[in-house]
PDB file of N, CA and C in Angstrom:
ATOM      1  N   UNK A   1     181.107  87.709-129.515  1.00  0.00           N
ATOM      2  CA  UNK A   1     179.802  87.811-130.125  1.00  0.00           C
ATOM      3  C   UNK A   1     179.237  89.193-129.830  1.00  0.00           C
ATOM      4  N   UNK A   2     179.002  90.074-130.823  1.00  0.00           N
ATOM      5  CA  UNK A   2     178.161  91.272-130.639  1.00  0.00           C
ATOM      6  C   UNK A   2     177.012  90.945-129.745  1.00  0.00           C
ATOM      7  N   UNK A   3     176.637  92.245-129.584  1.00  0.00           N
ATOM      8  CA  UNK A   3     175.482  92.316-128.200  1.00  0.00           C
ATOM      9  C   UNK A   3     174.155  92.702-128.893  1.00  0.00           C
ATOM     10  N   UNK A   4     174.732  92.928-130.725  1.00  0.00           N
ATOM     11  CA  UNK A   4     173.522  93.447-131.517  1.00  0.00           C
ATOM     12  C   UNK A   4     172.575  93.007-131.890  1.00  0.00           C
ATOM     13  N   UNK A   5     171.172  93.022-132.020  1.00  0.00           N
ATOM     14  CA  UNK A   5     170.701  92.077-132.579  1.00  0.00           C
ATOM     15  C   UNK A   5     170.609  92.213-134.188  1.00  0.00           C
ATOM     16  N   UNK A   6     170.794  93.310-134.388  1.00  0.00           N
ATOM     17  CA  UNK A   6     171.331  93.099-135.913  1.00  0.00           C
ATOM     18  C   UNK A   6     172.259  94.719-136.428  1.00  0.00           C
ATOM     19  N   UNK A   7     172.319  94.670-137.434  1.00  0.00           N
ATOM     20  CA  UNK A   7     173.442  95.414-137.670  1.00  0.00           C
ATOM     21  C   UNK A   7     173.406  97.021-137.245  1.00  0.00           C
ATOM     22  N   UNK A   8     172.503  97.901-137.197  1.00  0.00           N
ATOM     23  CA  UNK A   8     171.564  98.164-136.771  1.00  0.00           C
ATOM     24  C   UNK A   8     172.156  98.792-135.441  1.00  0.00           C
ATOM     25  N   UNK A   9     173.047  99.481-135.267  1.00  0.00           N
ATOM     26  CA  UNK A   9     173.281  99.780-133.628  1.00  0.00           C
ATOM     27  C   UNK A   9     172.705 101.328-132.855  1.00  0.00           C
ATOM     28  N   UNK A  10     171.314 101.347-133.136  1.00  0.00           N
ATOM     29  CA  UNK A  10     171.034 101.935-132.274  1.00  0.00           C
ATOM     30  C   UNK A  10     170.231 101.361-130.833  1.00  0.00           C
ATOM     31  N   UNK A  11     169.969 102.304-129.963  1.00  0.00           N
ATOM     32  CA  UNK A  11     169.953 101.930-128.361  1.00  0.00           C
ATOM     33  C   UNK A  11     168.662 100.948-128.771  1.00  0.00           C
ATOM     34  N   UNK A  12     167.604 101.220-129.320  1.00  0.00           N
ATOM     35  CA  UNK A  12     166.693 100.424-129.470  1.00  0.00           C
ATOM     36  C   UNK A  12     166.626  98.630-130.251  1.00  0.00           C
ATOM     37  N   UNK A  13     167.811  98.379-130.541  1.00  0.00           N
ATOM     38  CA  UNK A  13     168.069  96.887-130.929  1.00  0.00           C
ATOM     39  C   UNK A  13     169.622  96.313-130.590  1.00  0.00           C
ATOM     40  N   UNK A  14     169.860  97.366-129.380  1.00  0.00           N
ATOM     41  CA  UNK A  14     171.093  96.546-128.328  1.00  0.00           C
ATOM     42  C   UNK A  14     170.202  95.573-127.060  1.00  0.00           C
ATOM     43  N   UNK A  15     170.748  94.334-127.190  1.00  0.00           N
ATOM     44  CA  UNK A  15     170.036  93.868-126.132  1.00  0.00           C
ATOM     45  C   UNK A  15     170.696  93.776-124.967  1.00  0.00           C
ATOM     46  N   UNK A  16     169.366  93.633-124.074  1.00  0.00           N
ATOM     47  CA  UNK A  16     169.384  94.054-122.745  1.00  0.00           C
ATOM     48  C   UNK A  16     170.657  93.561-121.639  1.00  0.00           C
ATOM     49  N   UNK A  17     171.478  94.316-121.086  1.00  0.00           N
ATOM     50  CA  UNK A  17     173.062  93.330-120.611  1.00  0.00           C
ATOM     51  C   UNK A  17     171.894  93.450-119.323  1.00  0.00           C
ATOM     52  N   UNK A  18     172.400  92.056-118.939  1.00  0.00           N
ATOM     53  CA  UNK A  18     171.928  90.994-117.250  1.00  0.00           C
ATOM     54  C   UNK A  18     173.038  91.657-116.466  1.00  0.00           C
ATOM     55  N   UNK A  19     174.077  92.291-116.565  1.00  0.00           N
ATOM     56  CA  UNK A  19     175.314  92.091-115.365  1.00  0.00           C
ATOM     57  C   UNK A  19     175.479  90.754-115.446  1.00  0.00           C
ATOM     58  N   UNK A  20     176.170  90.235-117.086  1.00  0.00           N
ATOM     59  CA  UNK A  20     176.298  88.410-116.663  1.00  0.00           C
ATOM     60  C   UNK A  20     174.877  88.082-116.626  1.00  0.00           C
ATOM     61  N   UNK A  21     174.827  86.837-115.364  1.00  0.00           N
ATOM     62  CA  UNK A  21     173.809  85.950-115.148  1.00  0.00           C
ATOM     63  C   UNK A  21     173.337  86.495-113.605  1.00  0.00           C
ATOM     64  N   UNK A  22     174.086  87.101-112.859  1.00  0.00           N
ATOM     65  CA  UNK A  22     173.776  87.767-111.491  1.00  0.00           C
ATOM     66  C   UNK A  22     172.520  88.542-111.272  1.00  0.00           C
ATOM     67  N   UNK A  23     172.152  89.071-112.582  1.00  0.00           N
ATOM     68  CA  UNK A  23     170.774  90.087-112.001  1.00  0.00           C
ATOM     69  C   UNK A  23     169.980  89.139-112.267  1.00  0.00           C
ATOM     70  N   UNK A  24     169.623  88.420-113.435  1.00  0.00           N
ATOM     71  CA  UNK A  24     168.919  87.266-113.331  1.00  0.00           C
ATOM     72  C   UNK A  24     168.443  86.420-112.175  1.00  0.00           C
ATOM     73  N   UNK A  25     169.690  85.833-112.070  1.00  0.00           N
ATOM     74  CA  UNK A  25     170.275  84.907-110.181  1.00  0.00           C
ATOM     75  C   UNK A  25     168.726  85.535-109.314  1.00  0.00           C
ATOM     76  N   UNK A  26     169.342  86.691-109.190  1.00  0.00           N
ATOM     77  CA  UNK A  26     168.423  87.486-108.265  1.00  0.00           C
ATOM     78  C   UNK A  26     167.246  87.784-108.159  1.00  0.00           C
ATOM     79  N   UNK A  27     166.771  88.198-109.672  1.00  0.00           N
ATOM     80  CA  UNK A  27     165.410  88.147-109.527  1.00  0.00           C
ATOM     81  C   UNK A  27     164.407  87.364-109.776  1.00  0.00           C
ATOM     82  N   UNK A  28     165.046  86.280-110.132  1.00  0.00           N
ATOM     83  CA  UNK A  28     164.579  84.946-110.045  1.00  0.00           C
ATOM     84  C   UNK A  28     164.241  84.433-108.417  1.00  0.00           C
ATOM     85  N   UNK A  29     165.485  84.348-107.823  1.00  0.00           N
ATOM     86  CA  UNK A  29     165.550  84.030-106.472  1.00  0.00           C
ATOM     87  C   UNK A  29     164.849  84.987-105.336  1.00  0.00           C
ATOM     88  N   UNK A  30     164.402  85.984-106.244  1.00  0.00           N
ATOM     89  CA  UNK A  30     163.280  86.900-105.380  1.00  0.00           C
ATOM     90  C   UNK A  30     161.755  87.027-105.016  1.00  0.00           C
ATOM     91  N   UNK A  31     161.763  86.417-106.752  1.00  0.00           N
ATOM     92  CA  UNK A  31     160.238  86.336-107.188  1.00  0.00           C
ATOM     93  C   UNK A  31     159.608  84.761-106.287  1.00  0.00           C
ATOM     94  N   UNK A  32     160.785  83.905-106.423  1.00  0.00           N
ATOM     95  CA  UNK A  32     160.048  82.661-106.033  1.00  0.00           C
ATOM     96  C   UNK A  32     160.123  82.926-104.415  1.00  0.00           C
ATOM     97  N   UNK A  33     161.119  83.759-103.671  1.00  0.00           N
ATOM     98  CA  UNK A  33     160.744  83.847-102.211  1.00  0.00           C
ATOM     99  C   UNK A  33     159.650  84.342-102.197  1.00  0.00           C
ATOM    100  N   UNK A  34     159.052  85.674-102.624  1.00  0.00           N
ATOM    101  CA  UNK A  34     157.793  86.699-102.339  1.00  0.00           C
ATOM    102  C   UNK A  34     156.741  85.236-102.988  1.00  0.00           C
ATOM    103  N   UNK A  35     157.068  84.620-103.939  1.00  0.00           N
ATOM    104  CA  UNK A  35     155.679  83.758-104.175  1.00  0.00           C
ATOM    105  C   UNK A  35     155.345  82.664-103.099  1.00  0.00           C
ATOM    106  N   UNK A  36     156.743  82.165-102.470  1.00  0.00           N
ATOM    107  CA  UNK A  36     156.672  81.549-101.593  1.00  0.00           C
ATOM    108  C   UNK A  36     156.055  81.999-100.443  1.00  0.00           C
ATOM    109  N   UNK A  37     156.549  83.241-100.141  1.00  0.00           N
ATOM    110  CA  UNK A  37     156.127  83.988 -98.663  1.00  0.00           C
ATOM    111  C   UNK A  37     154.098  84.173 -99.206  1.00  0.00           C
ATOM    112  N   UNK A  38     154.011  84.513-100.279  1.00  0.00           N
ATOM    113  CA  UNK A  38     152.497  84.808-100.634  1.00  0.00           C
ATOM    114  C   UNK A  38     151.567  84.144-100.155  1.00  0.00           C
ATOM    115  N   UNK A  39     152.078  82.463-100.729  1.00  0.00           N
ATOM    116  CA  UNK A  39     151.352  81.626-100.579  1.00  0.00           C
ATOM    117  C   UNK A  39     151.666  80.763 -99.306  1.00  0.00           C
ATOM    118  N   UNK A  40     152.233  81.536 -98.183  1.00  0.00           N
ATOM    119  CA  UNK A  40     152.526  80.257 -97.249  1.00  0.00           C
ATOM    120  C   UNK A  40     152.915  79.343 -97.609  1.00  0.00           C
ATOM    121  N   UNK A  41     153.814  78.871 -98.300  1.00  0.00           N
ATOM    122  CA  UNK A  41     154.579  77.542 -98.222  1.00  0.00           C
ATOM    123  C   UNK A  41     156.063  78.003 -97.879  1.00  0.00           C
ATOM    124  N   UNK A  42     156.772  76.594 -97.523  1.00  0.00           N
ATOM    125  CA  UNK A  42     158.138  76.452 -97.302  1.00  0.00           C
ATOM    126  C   UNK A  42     158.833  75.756 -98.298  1.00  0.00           C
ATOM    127  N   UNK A  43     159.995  76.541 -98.214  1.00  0.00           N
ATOM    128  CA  UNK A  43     160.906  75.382 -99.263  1.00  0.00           C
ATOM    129  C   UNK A  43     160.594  74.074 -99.668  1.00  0.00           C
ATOM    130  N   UNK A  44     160.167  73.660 -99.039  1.00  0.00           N
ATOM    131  CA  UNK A  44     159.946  72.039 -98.900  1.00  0.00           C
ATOM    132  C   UNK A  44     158.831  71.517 -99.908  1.00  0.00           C
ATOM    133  N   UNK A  45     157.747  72.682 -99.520  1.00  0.00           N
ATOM    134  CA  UNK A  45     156.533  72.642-100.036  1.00  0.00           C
ATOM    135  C   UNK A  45     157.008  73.212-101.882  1.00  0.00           C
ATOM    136  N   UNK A  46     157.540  73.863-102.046  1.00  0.00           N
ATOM    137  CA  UNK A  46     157.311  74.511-103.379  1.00  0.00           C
ATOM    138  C   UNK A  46     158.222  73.279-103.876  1.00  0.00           C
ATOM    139  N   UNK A  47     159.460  72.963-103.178  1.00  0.00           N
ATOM    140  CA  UNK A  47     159.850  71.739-104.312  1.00  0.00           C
ATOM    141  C   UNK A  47     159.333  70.791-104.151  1.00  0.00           C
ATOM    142  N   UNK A  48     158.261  70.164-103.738  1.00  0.00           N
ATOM    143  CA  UNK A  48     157.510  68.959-103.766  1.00  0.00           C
ATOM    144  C   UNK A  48     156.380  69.263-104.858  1.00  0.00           C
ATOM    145  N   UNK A  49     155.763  70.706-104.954  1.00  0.00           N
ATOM    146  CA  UNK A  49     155.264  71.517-105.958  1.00  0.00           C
ATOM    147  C   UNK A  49     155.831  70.959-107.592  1.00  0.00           C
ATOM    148  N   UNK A  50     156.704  71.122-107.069  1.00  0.00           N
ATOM    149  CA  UNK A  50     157.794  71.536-108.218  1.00  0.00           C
ATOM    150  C   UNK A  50     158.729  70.216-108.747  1.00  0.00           C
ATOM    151  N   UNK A  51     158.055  69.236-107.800  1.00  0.00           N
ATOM    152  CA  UNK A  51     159.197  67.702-108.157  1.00  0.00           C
ATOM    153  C   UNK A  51     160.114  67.850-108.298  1.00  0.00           C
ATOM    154  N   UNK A  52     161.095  68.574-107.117  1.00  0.00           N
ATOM    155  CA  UNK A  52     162.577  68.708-107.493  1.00  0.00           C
ATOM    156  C   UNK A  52     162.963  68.288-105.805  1.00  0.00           C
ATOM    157  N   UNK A  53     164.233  68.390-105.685  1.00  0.00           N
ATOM    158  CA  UNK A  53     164.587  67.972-104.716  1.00  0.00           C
ATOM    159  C   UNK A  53     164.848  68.926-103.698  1.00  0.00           C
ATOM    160  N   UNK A  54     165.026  68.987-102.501  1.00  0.00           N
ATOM    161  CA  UNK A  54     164.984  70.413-101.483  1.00  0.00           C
ATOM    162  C   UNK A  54     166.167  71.222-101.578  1.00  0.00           C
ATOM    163  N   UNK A  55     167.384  70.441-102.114  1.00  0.00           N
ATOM    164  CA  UNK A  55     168.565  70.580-102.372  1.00  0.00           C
ATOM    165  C   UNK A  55     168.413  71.746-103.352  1.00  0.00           C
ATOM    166  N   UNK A  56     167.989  70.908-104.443  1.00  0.00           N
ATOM    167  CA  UNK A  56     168.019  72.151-105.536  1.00  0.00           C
ATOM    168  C   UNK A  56     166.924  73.350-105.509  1.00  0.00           C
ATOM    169  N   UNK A  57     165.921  73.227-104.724  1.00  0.00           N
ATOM    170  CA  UNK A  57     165.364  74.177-104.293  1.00  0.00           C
ATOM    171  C   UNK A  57     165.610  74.965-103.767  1.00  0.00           C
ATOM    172  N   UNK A  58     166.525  74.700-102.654  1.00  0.00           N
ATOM    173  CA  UNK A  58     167.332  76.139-101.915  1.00  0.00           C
ATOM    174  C   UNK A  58     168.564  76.738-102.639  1.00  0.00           C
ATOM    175  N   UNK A  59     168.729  76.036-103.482  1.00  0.00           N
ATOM    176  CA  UNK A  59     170.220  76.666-104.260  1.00  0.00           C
ATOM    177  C   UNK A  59     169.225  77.791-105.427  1.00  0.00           C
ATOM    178  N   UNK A  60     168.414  77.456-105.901  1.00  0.00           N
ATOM    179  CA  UNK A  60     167.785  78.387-106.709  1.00  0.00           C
ATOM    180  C   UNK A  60     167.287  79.236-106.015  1.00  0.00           C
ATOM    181  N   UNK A  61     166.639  79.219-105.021  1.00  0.00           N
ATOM    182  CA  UNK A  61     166.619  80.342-104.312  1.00  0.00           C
ATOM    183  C   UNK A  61     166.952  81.212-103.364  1.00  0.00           C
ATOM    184  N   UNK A  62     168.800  80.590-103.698  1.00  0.00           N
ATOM    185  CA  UNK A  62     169.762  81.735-102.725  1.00  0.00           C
ATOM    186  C   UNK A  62     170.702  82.032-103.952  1.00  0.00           C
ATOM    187  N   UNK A  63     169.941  81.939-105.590  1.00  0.00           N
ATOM    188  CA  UNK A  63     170.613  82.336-106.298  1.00  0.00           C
ATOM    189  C   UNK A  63     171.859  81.566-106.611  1.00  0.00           C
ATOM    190  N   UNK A  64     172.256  80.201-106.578  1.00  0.00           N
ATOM    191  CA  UNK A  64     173.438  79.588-106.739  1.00  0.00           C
ATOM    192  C   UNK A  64     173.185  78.604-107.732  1.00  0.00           C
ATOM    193  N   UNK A  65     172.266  78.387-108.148  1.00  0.00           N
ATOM    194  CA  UNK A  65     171.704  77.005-109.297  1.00  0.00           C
ATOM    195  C   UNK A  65     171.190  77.901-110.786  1.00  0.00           C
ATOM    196  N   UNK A  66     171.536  77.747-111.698  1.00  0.00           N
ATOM    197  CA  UNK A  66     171.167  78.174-113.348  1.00  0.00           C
ATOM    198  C   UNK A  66     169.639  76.969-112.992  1.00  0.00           C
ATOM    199  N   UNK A  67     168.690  77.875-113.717  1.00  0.00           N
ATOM    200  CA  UNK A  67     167.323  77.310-114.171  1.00  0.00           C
ATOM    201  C   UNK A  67     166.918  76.777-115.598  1.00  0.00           C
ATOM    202  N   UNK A  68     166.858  76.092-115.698  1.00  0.00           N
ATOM    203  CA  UNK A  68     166.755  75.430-117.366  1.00  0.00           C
ATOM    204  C   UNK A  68     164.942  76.105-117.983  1.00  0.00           C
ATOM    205  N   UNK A  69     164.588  76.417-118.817  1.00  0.00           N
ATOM    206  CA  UNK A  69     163.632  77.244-119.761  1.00  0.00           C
ATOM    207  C   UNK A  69     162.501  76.452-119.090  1.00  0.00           C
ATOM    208  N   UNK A  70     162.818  75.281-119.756  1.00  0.00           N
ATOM    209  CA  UNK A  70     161.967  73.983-118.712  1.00  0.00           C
ATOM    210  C   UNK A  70     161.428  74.550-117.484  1.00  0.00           C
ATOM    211  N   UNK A  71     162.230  74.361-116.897  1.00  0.00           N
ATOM    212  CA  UNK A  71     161.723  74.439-115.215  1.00  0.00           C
ATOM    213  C   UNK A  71     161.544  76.077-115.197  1.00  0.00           C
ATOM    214  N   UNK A  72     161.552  77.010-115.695  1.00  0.00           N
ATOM    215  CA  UNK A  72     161.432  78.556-115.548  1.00  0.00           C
ATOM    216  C   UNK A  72     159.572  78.105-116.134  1.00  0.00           C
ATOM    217  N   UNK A  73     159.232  77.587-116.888  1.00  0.00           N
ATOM    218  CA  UNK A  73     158.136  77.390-117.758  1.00  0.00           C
ATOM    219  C   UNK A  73     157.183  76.440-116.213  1.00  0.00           C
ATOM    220  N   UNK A  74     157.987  75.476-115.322  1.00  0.00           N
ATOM    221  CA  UNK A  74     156.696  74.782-114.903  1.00  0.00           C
ATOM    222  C   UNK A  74     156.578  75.271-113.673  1.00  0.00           C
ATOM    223  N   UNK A  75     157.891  76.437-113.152  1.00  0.00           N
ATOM    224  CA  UNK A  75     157.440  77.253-112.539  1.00  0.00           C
ATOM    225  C   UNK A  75     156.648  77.932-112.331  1.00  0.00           C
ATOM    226  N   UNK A  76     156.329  78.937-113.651  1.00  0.00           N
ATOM    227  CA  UNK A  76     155.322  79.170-114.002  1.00  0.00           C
ATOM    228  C   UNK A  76     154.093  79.243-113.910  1.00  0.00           C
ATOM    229  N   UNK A  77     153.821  77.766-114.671  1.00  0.00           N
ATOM    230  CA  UNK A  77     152.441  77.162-114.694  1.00  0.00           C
ATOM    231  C   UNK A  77     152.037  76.627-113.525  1.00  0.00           C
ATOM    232  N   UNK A  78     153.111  76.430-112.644  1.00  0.00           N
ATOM    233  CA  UNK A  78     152.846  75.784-111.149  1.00  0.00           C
ATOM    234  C   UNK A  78     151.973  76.926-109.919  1.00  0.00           C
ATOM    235  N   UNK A  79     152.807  77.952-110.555  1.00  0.00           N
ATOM    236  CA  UNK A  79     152.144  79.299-109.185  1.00  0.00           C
ATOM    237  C   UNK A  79     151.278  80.012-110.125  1.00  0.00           C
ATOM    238  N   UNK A  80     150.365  80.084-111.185  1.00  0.00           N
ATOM    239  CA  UNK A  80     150.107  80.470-111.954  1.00  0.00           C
ATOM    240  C   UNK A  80     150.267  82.111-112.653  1.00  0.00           C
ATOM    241  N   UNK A  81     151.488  82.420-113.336  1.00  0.00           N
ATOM    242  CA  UNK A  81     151.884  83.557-113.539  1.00  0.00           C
ATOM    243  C   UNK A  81     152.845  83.071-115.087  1.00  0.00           C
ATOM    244  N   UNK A  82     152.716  84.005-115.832  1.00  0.00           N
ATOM    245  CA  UNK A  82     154.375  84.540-116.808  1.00  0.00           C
ATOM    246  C   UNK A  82     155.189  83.218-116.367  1.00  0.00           C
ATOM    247  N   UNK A  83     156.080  83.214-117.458  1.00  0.00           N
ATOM    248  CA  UNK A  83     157.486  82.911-116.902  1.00  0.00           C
ATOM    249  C   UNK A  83     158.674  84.085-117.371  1.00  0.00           C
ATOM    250  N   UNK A  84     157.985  84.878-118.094  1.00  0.00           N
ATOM    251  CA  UNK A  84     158.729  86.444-117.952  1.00  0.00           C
ATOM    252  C   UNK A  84     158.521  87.198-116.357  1.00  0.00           C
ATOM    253  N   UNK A  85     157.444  86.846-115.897  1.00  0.00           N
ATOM    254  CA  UNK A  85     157.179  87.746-114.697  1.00  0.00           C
ATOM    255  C   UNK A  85     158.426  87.242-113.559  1.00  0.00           C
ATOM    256  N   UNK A  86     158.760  85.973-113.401  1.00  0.00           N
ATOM    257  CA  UNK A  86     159.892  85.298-112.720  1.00  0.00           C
ATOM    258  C   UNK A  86     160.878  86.063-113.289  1.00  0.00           C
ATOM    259  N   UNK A  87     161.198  86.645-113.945  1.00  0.00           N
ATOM    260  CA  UNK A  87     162.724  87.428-114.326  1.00  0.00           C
ATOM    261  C   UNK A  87     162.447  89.110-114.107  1.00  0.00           C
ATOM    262  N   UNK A  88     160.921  89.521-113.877  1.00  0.00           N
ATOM    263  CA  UNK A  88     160.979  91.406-113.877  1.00  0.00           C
ATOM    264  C   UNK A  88     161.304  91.957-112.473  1.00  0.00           C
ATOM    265  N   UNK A  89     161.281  93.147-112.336  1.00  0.00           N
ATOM    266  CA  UNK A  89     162.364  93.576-111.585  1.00  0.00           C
ATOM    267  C   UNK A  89     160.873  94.176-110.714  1.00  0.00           C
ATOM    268  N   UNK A  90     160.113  93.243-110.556  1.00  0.00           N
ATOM    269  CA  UNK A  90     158.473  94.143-109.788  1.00  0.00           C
ATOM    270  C   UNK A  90     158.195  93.119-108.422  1.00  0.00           C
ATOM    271  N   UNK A  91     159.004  92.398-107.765  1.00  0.00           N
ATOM    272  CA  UNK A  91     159.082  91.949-106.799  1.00  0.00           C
ATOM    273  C   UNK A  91     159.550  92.623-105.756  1.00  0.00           C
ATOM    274  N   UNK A  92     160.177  93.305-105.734  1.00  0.00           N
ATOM    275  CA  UNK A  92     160.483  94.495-104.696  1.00  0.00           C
ATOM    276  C   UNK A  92     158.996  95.042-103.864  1.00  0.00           C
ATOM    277  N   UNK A  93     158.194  95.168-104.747  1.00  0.00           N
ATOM    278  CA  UNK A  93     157.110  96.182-104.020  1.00  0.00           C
ATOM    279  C   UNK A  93     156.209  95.191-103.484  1.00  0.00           C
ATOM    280  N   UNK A  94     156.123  93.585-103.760  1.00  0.00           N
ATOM    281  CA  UNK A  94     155.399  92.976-102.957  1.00  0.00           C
ATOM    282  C   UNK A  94     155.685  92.570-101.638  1.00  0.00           C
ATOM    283  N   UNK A  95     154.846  92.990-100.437  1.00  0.00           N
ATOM    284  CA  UNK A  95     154.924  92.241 -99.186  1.00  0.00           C
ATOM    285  C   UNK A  95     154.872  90.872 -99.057  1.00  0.00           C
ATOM    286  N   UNK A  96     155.503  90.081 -98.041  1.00  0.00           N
ATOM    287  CA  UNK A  96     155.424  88.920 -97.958  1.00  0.00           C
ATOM    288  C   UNK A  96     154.185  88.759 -96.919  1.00  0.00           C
ATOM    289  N   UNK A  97     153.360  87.933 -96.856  1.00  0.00           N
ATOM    290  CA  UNK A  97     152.097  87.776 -96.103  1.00  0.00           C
ATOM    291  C   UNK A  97     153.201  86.923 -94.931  1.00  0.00           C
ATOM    292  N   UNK A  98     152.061  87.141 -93.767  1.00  0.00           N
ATOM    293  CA  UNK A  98     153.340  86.618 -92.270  1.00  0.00           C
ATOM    294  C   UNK A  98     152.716  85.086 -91.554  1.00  0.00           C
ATOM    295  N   UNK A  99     153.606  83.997 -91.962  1.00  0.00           N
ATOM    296  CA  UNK A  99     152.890  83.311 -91.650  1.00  0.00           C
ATOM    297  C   UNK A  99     152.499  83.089 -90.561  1.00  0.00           C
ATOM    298  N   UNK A 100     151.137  82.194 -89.811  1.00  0.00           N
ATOM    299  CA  UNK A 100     150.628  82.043 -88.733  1.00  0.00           C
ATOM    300  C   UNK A 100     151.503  81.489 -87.684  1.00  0.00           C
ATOM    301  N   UNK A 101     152.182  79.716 -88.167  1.00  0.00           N
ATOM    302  CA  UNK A 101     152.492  78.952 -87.058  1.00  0.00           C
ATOM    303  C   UNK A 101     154.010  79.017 -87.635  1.00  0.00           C
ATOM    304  N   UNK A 102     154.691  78.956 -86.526  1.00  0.00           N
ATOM    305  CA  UNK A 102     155.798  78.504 -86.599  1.00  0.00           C
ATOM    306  C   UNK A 102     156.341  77.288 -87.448  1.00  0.00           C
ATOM    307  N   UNK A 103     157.488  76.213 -87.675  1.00  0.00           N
ATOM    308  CA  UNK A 103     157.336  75.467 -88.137  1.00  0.00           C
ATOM    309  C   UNK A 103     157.581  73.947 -86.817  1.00  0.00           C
ATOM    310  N   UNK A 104     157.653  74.007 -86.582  1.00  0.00           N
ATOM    311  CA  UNK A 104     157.551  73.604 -85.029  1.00  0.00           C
ATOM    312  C   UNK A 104     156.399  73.072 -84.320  1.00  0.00           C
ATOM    313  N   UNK A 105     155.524  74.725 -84.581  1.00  0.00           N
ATOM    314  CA  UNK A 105     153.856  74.656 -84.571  1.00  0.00           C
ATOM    315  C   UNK A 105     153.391  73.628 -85.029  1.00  0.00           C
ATOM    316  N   UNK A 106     153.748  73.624 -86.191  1.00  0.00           N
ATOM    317  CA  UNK A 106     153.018  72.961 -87.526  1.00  0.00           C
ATOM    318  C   UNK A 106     152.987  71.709 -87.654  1.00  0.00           C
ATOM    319  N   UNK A 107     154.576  71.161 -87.186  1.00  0.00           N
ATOM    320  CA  UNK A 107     154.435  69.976 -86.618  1.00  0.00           C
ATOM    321  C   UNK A 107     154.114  68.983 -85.499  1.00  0.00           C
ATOM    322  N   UNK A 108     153.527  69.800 -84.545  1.00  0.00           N
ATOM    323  CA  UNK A 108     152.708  69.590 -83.573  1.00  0.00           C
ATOM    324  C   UNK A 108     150.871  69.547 -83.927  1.00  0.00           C
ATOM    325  N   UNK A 109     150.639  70.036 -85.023  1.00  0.00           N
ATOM    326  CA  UNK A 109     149.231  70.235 -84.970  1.00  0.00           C
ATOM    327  C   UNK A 109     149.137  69.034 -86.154  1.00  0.00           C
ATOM    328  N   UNK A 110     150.944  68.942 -86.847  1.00  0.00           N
ATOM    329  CA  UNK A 110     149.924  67.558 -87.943  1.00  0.00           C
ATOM    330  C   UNK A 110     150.115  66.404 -86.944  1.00  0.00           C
ATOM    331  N   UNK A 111     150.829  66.747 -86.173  1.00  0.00           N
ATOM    332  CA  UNK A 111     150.949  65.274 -85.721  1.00  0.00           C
ATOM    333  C   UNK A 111     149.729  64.540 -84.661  1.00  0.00           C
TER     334      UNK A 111
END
């Protein structure tokens, strides 16, 4: 399958090559750590967010699980942002905020 979007081959209507599905992988699995680290939550927390299971939560975000449009979309709407912004390459420049308690902590103070 051509890479063209139509017949048409100049640089401005070749679409964009991913490296595969790998750069994707990645900046997917980047954006949701820095959103994670943003907002103080843990894995645990964003897939309970997210009604998925912890399983598949950590595989998407060590980059090993494909994301269905679906779930890129209630991602989304869940942390409130794009679901283009989950795929741009502008996660790099955000700091992760540091969380307070340990997790350890944490379960000492709910308990």
């Amino acid at each position: 399958m051509p890479r063209h979007l139509n017949d048409d081959k100049s640089k401005a209507n070749v679409a964009p090559d991913w490296d595969d599905d790998e750069r994707l992988h990645k900046r997917l699995s980047k954006a949701l750590i820095r959103i994670r680290d943003l907002n103080g939550l843990l894995s645990k927390d964003m897939a309970e967010r997210l009604k998925v299971t912890e399983g598949y939560m950590s595989q998407v975000l060590h980059g090993r699980r494909d994301v269905r449009l679906s779930m890129l979309n209630r991602m989304a709407k869940e942390f409130g942002i794009e679901a283009s912004e989950l795929l741009e390459d502008k996660w790099d420049d955000v700091e992760p905020r540091r969380r307070g308690l340990k997790s350890s902590q944490r379960r000492e103070t709910t308990s």
